[in-house]
C-alpha atoms as a PDB file:
ATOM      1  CA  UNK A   1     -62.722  28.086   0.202  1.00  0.00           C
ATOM      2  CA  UNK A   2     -62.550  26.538  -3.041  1.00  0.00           C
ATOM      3  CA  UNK A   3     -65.760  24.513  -2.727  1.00  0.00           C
ATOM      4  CA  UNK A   4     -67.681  25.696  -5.583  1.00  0.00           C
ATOM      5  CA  UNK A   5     -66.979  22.420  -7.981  1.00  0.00           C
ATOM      6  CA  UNK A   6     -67.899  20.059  -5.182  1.00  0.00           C
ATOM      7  CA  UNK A   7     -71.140  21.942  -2.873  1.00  0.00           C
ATOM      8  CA  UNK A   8     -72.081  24.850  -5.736  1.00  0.00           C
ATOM      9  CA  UNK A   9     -71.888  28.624  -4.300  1.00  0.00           C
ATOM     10  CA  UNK A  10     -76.141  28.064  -3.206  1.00  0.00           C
ATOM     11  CA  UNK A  11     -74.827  25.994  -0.177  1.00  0.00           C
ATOM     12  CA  UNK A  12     -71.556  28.676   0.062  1.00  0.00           C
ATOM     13  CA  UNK A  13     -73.703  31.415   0.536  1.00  0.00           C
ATOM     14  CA  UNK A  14     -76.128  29.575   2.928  1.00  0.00           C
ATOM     15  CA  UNK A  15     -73.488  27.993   5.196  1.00  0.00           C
ATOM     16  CA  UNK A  16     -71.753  31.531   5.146  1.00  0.00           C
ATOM     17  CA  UNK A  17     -75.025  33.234   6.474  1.00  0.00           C
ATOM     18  CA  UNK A  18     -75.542  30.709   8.959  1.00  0.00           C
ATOM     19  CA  UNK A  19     -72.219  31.053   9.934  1.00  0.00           C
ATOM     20  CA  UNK A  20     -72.709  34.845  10.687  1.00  0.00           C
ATOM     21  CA  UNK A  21     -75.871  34.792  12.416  1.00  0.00           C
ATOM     22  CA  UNK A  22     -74.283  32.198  14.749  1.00  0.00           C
ATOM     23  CA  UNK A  23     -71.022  34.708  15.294  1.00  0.00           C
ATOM     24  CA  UNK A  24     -73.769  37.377  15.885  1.00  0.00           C
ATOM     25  CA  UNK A  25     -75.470  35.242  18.589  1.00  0.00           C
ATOM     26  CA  UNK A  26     -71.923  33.754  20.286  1.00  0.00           C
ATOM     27  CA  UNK A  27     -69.584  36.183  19.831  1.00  0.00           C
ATOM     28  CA  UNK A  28     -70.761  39.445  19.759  1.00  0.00           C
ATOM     29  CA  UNK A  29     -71.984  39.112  23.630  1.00  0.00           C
ATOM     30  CA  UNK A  30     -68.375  37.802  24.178  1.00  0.00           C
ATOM     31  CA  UNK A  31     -67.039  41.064  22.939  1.00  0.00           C
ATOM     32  CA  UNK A  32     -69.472  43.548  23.819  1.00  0.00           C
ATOM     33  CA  UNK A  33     -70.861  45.013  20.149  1.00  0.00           C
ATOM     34  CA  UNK A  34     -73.852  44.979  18.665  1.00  0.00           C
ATOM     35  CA  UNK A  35     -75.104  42.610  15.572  1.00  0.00           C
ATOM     36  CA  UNK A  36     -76.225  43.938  11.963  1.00  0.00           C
ATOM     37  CA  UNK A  37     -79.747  42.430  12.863  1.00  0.00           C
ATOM     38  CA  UNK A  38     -79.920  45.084  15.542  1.00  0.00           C
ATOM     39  CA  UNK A  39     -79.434  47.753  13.177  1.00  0.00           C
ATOM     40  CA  UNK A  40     -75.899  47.848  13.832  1.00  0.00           C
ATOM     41  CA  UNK A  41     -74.282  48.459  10.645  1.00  0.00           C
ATOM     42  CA  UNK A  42     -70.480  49.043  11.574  1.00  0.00           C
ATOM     43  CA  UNK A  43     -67.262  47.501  11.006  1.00  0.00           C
ATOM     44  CA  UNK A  44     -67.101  45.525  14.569  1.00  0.00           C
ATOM     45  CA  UNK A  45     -69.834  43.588  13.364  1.00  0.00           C
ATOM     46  CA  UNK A  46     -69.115  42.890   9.935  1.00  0.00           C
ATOM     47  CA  UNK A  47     -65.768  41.764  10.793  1.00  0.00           C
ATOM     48  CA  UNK A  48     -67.635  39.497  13.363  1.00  0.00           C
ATOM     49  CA  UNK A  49     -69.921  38.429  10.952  1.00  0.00           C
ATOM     50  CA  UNK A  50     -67.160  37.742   8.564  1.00  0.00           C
ATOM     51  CA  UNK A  51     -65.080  35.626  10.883  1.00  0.00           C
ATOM     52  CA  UNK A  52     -67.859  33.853  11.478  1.00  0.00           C
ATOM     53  CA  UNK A  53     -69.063  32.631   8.222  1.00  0.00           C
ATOM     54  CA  UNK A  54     -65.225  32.016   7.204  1.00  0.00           C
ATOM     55  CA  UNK A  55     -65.011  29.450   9.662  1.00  0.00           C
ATOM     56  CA  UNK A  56     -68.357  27.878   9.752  1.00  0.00           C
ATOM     57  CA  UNK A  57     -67.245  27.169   5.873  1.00  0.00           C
ATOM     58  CA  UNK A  58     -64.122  26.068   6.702  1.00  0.00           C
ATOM     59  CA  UNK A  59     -65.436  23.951   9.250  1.00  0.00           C
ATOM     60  CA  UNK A  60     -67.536  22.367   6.278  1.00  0.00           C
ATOM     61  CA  UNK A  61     -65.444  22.156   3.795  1.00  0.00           C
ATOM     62  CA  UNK A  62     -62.764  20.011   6.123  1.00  0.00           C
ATOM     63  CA  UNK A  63     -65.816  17.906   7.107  1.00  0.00           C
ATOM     64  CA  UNK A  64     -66.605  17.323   3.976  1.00  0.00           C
ATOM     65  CA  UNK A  65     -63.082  16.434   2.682  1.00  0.00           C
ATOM     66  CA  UNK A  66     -61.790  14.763   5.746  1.00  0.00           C
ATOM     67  CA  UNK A  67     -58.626  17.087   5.757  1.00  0.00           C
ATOM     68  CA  UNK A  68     -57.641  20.798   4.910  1.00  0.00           C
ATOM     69  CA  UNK A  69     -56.456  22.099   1.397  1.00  0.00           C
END
């Protein structure tokens, strides 16, 4: 996302593991797999997990910017 200069990769990697435990509590019930904190290590839920921290970041970084790079 590009937001290493301006947040430092601490708050990247906390914003992206908020952003998959929230996937794993929204969407995974919405889609009918099971979440890596259920011992569920498979690619449905990574990919869930993924999406979800991508766009919890991206979600950040635009509010922190005020518009997409």
């Amino acid at each position: 996302m590009k937001t290493n200069g301006q947040q430092g990769i601490v708050l990247n990697v906390v914003v992206g593991i908020v952003g998959a435990m929230l996937a794993g509590w929204f969407i995974t019930p919405l889609v009918g797999i099971g979440t890596i904190n259920q011992n569920n290590f498979s690619l449905p839920a990574l990919l869930v997990s993924f999406i979800g921290a991508a766009v919890l970041l991206g979600a950040v970084s635009l509010l922190r910017r005020g518009s997409a790079r």
